[in-house]
PDB file of N, CA and C in Angstrom:
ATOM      1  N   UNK A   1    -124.181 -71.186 -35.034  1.00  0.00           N
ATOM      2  CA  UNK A   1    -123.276 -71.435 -33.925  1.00  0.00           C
ATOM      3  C   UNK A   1    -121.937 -71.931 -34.485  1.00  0.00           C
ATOM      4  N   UNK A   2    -120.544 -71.639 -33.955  1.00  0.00           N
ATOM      5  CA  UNK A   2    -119.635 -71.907 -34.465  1.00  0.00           C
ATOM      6  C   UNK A   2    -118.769 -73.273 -33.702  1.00  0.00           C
ATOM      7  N   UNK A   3    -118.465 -73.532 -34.325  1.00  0.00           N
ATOM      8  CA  UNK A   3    -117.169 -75.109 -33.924  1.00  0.00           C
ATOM      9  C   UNK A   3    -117.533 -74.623 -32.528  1.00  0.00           C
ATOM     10  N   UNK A   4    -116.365 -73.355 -32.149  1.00  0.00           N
ATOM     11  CA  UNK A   4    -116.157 -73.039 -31.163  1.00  0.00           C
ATOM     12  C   UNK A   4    -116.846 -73.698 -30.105  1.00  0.00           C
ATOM     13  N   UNK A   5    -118.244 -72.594 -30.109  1.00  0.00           N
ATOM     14  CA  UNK A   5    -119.090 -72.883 -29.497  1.00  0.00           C
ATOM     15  C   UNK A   5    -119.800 -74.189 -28.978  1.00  0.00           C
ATOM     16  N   UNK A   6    -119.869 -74.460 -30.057  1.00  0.00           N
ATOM     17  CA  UNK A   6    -120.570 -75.870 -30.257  1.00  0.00           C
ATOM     18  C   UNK A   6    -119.961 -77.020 -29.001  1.00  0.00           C
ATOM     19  N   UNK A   7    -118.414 -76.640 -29.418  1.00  0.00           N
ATOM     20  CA  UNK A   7    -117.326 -77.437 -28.050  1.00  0.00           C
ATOM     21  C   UNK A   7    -117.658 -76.948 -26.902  1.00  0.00           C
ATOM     22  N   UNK A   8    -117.843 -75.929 -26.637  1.00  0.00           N
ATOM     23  CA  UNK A   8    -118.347 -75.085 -25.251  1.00  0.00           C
ATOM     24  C   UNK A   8    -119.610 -75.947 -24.997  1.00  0.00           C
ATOM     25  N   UNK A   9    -120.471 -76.063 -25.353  1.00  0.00           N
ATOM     26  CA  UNK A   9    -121.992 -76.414 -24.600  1.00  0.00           C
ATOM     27  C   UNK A   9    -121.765 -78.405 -24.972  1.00  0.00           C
ATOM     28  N   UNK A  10    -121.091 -78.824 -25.526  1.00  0.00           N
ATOM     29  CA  UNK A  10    -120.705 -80.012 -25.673  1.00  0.00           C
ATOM     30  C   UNK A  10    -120.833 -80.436 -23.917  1.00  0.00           C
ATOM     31  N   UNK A  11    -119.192 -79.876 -23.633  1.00  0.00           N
ATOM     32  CA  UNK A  11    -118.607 -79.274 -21.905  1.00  0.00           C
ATOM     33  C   UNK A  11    -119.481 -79.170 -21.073  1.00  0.00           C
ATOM     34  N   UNK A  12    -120.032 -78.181 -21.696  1.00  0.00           N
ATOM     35  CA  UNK A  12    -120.783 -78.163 -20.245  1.00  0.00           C
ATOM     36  C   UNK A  12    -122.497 -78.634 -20.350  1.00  0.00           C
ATOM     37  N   UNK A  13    -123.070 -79.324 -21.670  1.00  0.00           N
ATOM     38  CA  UNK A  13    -124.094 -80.518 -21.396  1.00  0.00           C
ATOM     39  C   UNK A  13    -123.556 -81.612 -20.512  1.00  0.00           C
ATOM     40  N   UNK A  14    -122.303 -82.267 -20.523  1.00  0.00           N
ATOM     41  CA  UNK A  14    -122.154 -82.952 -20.293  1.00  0.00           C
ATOM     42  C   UNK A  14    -121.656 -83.241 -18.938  1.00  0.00           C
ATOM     43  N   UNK A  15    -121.490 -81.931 -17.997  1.00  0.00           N
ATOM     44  CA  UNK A  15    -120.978 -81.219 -16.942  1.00  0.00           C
ATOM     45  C   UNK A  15    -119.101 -81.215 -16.646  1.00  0.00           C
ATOM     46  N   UNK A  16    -118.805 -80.710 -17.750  1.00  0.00           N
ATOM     47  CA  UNK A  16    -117.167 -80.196 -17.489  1.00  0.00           C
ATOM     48  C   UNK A  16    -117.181 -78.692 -17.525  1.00  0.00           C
ATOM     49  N   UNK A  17    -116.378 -78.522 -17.251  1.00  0.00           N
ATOM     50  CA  UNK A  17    -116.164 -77.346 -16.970  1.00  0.00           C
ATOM     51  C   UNK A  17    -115.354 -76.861 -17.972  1.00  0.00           C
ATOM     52  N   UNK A  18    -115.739 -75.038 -18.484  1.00  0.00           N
ATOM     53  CA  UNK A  18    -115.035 -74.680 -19.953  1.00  0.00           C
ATOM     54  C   UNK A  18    -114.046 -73.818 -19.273  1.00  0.00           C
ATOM     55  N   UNK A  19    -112.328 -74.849 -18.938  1.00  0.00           N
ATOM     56  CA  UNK A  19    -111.436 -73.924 -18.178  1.00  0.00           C
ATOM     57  C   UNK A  19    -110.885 -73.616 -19.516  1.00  0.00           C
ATOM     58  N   UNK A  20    -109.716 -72.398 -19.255  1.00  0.00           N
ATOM     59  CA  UNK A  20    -108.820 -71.809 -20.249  1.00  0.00           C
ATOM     60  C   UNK A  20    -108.301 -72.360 -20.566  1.00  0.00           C
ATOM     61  N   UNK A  21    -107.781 -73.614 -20.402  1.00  0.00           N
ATOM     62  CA  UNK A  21    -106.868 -74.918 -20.998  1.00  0.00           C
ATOM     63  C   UNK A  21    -107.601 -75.456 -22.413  1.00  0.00           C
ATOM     64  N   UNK A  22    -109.023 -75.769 -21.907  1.00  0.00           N
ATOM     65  CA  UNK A  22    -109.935 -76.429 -22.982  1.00  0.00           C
ATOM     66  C   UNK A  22    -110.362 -75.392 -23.734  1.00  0.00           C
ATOM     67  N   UNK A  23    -110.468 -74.358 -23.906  1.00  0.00           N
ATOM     68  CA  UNK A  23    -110.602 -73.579 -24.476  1.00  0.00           C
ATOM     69  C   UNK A  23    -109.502 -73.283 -25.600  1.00  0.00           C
ATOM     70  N   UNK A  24    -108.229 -72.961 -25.156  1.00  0.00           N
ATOM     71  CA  UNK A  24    -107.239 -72.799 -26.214  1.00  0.00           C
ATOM     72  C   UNK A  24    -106.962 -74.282 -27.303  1.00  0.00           C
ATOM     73  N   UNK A  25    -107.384 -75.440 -26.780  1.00  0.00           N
ATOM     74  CA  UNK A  25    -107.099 -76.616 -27.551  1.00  0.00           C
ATOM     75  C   UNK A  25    -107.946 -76.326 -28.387  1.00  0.00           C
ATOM     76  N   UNK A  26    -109.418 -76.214 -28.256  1.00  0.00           N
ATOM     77  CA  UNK A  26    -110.749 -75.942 -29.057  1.00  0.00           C
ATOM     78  C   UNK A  26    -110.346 -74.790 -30.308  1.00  0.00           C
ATOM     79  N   UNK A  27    -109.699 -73.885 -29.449  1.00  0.00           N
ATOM     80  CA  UNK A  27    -109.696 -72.208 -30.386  1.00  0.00           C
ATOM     81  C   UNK A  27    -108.033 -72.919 -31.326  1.00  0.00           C
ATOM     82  N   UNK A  28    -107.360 -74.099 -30.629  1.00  0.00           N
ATOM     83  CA  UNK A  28    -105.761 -74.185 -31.770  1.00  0.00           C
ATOM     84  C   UNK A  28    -106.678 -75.010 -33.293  1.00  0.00           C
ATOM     85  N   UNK A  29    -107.281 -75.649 -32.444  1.00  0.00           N
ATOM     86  CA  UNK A  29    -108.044 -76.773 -33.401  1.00  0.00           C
ATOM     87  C   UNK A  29    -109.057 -76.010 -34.659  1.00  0.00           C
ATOM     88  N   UNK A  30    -109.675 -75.216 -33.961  1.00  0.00           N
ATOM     89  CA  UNK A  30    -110.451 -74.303 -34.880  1.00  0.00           C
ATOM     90  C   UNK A  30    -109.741 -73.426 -35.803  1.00  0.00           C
ATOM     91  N   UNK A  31    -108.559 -73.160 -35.374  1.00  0.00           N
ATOM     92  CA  UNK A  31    -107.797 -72.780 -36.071  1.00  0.00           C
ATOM     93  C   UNK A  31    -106.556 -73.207 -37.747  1.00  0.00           C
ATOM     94  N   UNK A  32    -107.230 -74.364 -36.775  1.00  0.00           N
ATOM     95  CA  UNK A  32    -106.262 -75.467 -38.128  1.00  0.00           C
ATOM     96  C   UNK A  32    -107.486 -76.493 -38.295  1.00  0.00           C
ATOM     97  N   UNK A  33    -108.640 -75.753 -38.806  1.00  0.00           N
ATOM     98  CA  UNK A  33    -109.660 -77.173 -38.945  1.00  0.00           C
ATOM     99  C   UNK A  33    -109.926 -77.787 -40.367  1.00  0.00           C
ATOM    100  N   UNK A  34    -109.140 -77.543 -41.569  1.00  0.00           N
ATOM    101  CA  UNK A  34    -108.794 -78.627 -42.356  1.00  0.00           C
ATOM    102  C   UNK A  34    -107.617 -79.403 -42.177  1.00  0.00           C
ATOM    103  N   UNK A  35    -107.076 -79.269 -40.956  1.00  0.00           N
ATOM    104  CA  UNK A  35    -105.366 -80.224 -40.921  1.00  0.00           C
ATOM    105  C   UNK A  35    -105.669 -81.119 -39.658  1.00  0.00           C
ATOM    106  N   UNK A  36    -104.622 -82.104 -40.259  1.00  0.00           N
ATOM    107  CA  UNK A  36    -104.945 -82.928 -39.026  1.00  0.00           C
ATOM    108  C   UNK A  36    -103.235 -83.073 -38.090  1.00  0.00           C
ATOM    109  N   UNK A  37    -103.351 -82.961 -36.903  1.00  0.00           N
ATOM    110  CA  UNK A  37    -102.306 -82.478 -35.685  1.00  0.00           C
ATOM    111  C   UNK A  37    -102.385 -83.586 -35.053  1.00  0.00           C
ATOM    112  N   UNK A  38    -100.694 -83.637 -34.336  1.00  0.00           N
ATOM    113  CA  UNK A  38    -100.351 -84.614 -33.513  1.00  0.00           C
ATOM    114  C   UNK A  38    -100.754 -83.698 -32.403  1.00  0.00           C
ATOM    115  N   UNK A  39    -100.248 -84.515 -31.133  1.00  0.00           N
ATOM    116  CA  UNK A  39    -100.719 -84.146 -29.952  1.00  0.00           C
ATOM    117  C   UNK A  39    -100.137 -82.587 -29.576  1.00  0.00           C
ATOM    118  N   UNK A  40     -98.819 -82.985 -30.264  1.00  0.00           N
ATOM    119  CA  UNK A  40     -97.060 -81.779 -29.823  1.00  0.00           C
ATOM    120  C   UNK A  40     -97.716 -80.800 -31.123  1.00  0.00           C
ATOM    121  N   UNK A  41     -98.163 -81.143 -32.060  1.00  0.00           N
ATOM    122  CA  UNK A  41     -98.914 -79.710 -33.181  1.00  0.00           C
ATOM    123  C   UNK A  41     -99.878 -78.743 -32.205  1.00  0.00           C
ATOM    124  N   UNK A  42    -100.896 -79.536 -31.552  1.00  0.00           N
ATOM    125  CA  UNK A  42    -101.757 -78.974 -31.005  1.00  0.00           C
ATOM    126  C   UNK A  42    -101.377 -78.322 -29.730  1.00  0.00           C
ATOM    127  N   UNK A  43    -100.588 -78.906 -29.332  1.00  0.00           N
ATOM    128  CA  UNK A  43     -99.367 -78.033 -27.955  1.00  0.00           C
ATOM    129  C   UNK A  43     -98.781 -76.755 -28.887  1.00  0.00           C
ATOM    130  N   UNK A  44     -98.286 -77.052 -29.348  1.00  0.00           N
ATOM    131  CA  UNK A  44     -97.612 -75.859 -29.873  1.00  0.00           C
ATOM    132  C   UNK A  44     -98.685 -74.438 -30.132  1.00  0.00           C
ATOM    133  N   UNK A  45     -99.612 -74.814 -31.215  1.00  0.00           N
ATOM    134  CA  UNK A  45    -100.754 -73.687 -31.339  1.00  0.00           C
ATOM    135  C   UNK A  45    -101.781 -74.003 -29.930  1.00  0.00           C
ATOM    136  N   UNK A  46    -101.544 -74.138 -29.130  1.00  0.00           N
ATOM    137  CA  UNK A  46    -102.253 -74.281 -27.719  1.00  0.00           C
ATOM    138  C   UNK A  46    -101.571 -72.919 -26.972  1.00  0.00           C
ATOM    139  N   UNK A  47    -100.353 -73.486 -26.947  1.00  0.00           N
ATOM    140  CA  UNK A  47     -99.166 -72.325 -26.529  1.00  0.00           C
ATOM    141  C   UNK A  47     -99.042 -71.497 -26.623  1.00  0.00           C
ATOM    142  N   UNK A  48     -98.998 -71.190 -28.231  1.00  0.00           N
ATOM    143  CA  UNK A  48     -99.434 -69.534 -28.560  1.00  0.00           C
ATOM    144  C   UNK A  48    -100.572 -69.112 -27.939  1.00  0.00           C
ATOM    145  N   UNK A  49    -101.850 -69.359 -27.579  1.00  0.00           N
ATOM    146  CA  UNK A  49    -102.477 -68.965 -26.976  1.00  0.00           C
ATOM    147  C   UNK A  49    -102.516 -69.058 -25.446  1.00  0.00           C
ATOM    148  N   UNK A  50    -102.192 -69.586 -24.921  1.00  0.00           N
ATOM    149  CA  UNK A  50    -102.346 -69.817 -23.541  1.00  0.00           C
ATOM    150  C   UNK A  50    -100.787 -69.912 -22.802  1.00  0.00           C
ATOM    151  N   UNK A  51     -99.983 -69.281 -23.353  1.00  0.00           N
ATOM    152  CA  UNK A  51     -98.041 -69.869 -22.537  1.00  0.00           C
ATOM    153  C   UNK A  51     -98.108 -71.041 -21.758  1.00  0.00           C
ATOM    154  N   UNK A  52     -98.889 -70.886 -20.658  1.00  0.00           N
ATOM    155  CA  UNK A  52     -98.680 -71.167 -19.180  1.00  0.00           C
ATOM    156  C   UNK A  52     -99.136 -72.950 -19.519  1.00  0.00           C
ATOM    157  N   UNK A  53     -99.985 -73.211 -20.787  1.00  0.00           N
ATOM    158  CA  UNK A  53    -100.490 -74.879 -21.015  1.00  0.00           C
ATOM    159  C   UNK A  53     -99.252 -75.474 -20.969  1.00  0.00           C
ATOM    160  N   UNK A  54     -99.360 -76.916 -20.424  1.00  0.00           N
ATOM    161  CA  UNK A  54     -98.818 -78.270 -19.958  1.00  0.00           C
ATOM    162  C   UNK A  54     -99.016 -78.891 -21.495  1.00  0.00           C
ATOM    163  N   UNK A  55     -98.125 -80.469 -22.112  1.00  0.00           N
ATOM    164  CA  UNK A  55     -97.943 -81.019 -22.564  1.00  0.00           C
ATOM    165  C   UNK A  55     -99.233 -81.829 -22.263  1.00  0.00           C
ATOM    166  N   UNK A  56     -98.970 -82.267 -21.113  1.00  0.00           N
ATOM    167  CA  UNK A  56     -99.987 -83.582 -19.672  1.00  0.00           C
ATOM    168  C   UNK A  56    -101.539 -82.570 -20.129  1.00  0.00           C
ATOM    169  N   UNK A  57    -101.750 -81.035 -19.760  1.00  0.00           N
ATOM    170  CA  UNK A  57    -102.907 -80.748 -20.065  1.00  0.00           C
ATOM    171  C   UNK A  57    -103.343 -81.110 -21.241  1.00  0.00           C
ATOM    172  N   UNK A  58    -102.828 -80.861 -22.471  1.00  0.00           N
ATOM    173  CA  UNK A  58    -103.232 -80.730 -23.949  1.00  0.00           C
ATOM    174  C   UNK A  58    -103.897 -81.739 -24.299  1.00  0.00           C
ATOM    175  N   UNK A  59    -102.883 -83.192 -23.638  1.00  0.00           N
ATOM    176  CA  UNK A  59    -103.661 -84.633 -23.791  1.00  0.00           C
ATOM    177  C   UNK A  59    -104.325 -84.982 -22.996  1.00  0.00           C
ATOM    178  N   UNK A  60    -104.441 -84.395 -21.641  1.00  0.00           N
ATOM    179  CA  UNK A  60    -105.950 -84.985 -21.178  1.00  0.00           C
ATOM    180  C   UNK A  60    -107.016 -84.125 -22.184  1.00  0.00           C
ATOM    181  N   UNK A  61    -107.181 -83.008 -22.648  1.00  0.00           N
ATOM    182  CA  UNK A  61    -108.415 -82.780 -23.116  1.00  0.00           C
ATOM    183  C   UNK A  61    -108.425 -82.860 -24.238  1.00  0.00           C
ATOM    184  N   UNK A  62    -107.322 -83.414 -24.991  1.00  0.00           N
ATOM    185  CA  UNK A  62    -107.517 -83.898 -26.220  1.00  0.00           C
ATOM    186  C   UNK A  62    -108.516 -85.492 -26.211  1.00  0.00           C
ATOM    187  N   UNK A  63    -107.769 -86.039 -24.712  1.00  0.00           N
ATOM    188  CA  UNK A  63    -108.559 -87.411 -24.808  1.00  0.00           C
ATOM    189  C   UNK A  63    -110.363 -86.978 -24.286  1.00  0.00           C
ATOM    190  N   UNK A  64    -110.470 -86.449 -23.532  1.00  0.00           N
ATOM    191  CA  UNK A  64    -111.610 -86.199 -23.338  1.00  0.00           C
ATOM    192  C   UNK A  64    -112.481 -85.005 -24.582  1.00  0.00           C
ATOM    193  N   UNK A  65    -112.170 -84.560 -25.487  1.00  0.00           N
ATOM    194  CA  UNK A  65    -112.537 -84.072 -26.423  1.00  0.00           C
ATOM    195  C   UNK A  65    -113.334 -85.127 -27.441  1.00  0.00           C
ATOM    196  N   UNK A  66    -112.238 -86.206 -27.406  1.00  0.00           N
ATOM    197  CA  UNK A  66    -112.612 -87.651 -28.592  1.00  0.00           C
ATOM    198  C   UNK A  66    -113.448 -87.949 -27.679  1.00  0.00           C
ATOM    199  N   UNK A  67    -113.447 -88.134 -26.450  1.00  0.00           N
ATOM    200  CA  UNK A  67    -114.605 -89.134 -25.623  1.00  0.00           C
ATOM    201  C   UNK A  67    -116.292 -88.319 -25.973  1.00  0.00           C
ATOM    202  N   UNK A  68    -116.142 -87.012 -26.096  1.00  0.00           N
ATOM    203  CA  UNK A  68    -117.216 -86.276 -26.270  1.00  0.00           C
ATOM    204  C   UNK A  68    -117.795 -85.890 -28.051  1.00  0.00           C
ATOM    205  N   UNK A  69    -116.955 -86.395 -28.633  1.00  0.00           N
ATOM    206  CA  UNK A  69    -116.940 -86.331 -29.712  1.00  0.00           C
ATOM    207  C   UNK A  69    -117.031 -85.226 -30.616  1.00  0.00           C
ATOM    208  N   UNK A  70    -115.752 -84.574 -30.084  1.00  0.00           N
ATOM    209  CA  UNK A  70    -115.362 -83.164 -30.356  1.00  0.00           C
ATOM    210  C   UNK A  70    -114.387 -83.561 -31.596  1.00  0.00           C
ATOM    211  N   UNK A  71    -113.563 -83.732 -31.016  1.00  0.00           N
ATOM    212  CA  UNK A  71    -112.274 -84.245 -31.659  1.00  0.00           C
ATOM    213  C   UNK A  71    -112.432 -85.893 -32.401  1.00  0.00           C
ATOM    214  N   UNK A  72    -111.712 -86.197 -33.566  1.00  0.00           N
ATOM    215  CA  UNK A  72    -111.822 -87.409 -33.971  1.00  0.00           C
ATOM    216  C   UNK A  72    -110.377 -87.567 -33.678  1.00  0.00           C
ATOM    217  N   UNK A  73    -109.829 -89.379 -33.431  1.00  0.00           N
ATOM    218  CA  UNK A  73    -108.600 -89.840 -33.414  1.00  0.00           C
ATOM    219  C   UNK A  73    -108.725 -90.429 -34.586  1.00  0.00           C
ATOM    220  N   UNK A  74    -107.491 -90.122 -35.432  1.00  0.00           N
ATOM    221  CA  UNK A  74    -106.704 -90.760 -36.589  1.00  0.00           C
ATOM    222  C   UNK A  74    -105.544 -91.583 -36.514  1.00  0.00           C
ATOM    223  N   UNK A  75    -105.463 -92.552 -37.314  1.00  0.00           N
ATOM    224  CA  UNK A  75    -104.043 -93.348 -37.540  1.00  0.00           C
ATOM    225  C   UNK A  75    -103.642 -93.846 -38.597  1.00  0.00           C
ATOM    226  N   UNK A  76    -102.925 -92.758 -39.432  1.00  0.00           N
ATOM    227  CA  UNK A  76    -102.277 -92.750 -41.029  1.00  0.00           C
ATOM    228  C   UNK A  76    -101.409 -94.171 -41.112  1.00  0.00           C
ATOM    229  N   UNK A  77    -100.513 -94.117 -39.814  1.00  0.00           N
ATOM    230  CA  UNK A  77     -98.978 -95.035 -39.694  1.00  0.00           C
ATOM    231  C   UNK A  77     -99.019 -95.270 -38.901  1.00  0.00           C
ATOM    232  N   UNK A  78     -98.223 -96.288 -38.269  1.00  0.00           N
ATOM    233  CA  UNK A  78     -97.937 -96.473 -36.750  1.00  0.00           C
ATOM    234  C   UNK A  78     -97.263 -95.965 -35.862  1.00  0.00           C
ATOM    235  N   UNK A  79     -96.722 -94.839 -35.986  1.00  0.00           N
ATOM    236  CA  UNK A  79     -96.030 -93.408 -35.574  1.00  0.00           C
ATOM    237  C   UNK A  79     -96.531 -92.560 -34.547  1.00  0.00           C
ATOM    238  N   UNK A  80     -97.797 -92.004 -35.491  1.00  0.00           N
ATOM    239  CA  UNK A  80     -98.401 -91.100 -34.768  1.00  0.00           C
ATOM    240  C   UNK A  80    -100.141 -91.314 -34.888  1.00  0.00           C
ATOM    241  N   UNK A  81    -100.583 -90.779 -33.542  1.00  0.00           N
ATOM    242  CA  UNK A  81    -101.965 -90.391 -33.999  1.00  0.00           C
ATOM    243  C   UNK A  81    -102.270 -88.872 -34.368  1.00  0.00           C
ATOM    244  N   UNK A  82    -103.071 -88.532 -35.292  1.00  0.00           N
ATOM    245  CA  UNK A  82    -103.856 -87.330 -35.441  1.00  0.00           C
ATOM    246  C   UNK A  82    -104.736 -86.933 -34.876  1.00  0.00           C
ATOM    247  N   UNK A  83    -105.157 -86.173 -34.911  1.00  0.00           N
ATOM    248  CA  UNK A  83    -106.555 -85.583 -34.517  1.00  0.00           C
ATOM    249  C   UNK A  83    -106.728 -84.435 -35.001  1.00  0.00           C
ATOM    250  N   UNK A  84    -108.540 -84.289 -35.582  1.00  0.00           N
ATOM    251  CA  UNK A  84    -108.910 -83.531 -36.252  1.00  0.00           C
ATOM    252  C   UNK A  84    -110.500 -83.591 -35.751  1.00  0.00           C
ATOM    253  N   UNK A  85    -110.405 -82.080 -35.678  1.00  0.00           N
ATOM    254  CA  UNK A  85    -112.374 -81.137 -34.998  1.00  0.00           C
ATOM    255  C   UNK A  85    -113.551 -81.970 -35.914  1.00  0.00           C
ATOM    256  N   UNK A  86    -114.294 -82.661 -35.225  1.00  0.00           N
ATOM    257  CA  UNK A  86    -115.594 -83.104 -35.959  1.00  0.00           C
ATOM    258  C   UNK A  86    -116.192 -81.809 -35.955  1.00  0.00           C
ATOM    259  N   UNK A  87    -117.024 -81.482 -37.503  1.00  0.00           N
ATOM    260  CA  UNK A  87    -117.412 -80.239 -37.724  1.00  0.00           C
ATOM    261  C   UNK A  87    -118.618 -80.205 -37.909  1.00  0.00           C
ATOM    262  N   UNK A  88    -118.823 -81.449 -38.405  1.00  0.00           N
ATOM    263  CA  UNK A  88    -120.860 -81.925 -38.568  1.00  0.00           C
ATOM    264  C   UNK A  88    -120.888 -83.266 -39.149  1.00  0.00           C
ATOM    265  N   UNK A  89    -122.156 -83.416 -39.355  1.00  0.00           N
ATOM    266  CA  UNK A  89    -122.235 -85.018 -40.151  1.00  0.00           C
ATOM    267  C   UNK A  89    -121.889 -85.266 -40.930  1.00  0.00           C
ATOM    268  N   UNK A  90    -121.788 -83.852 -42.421  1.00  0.00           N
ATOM    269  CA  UNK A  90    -121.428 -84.257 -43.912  1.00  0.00           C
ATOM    270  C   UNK A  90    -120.181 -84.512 -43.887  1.00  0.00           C
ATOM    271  N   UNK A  91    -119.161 -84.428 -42.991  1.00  0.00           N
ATOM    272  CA  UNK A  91    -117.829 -83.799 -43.058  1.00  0.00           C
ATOM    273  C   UNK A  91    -117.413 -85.126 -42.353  1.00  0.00           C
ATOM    274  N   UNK A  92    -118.525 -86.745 -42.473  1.00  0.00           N
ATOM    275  CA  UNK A  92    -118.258 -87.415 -41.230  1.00  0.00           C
ATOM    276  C   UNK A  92    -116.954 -88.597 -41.477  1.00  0.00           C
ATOM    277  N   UNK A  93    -117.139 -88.765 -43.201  1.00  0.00           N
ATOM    278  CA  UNK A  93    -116.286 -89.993 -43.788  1.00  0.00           C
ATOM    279  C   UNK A  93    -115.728 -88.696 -45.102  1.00  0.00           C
ATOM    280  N   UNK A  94    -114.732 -88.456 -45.265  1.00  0.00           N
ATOM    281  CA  UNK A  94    -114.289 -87.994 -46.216  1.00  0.00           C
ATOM    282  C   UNK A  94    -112.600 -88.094 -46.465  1.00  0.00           C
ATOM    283  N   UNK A  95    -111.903 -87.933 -47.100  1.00  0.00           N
ATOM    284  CA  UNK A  95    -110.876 -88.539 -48.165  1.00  0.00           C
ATOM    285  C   UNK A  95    -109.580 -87.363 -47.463  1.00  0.00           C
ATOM    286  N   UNK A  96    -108.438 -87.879 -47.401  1.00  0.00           N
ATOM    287  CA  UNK A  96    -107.240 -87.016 -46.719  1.00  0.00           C
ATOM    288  C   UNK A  96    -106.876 -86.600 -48.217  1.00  0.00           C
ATOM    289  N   UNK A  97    -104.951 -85.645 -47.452  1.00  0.00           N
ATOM    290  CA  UNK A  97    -104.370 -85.676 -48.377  1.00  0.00           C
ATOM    291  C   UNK A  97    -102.890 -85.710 -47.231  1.00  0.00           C
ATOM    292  N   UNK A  98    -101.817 -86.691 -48.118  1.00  0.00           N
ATOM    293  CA  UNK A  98    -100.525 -86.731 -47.408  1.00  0.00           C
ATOM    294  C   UNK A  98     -99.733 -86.037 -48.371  1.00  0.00           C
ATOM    295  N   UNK A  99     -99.076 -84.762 -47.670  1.00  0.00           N
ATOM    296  CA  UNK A  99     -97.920 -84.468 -48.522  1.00  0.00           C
ATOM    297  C   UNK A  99     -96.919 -85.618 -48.721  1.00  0.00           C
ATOM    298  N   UNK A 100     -96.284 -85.416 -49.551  1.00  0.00           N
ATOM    299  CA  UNK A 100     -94.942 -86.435 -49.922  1.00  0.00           C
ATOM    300  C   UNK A 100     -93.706 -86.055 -49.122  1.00  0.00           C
ATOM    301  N   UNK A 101     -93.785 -84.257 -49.426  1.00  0.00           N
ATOM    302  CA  UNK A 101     -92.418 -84.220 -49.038  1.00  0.00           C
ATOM    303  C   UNK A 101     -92.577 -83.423 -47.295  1.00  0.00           C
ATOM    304  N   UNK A 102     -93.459 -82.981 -46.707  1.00  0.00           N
ATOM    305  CA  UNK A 102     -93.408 -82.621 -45.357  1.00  0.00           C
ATOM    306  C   UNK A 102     -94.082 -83.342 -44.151  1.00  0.00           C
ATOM    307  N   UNK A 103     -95.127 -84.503 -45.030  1.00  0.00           N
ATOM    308  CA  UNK A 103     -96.180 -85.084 -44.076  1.00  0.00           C
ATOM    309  C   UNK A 103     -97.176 -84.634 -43.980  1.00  0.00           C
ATOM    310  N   UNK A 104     -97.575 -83.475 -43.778  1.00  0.00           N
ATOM    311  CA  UNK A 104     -98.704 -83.057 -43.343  1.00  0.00           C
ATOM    312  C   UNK A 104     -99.730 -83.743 -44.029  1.00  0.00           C
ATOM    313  N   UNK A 105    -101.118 -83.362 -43.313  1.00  0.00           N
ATOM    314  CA  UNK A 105    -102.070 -84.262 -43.645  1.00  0.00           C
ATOM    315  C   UNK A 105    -103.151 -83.172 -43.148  1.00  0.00           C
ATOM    316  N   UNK A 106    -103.922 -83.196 -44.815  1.00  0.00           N
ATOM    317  CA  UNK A 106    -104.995 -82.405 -44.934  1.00  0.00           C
ATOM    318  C   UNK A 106    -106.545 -83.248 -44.818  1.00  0.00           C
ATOM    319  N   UNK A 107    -107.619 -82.903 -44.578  1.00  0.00           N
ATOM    320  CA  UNK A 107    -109.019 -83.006 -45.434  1.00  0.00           C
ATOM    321  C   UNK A 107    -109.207 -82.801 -46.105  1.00  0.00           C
ATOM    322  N   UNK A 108    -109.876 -83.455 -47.113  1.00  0.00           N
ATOM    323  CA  UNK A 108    -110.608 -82.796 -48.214  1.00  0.00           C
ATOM    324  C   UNK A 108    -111.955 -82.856 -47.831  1.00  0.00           C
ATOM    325  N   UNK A 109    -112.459 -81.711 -48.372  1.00  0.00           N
ATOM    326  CA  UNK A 109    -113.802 -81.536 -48.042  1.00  0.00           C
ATOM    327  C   UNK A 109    -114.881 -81.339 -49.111  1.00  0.00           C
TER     328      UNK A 109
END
């Protein structure tokens, strides 16, 4: 079974509903699942898939993603939070990487 999926029956064990909103956050996230994204990263590759997504949408189901324990919340700095797809157990404590010169922020796995 894939990430994907896995977020799908998460949803709807838990009785939410798998609208096209939550879906494109799941499919941006899966898409970038060694990086870790601000809220406006995950809007952006949300966007490409879906135009019509809200800012207001992205973060309600980003917050309800962490509540289900889809999504993990990160905090490198006091700036921003991250977030990055829980993928399984082994993958549960493991080691970043901060670029120097762009920011970004990887997993290592």
């Amino acid at each position: 079974m894939t990430l994907f999926e896995d977020a799908v029956q998460k949803l709807k064990k838990n009785h939410y509903s798998v609208t096209k909103e939550r879906q494109a956050v799941i499919r941006a996230m899966t898409a970038h699942l060694y990086e870790c994204l601000t809220i406006h990263e995950i809007y952006v590759y949300s966007a490409d898939l879906l135009p019509s997504i809200s800012v207001p949408t992205v973060y309600r189901g980003v917050s309800l993603f962490c509540a289900l324990h889809i999504l993990r919340r990160l905090q490198f700095n006091m700036q921003h939070s991250y977030y990055e797809l829980i993928g399984s157990e082994e993958n549960e404590n493991h080691p970043y990487c901060i670029c120097r010169r762009c920011g970004r922020i990887l997993g290592i796995f």
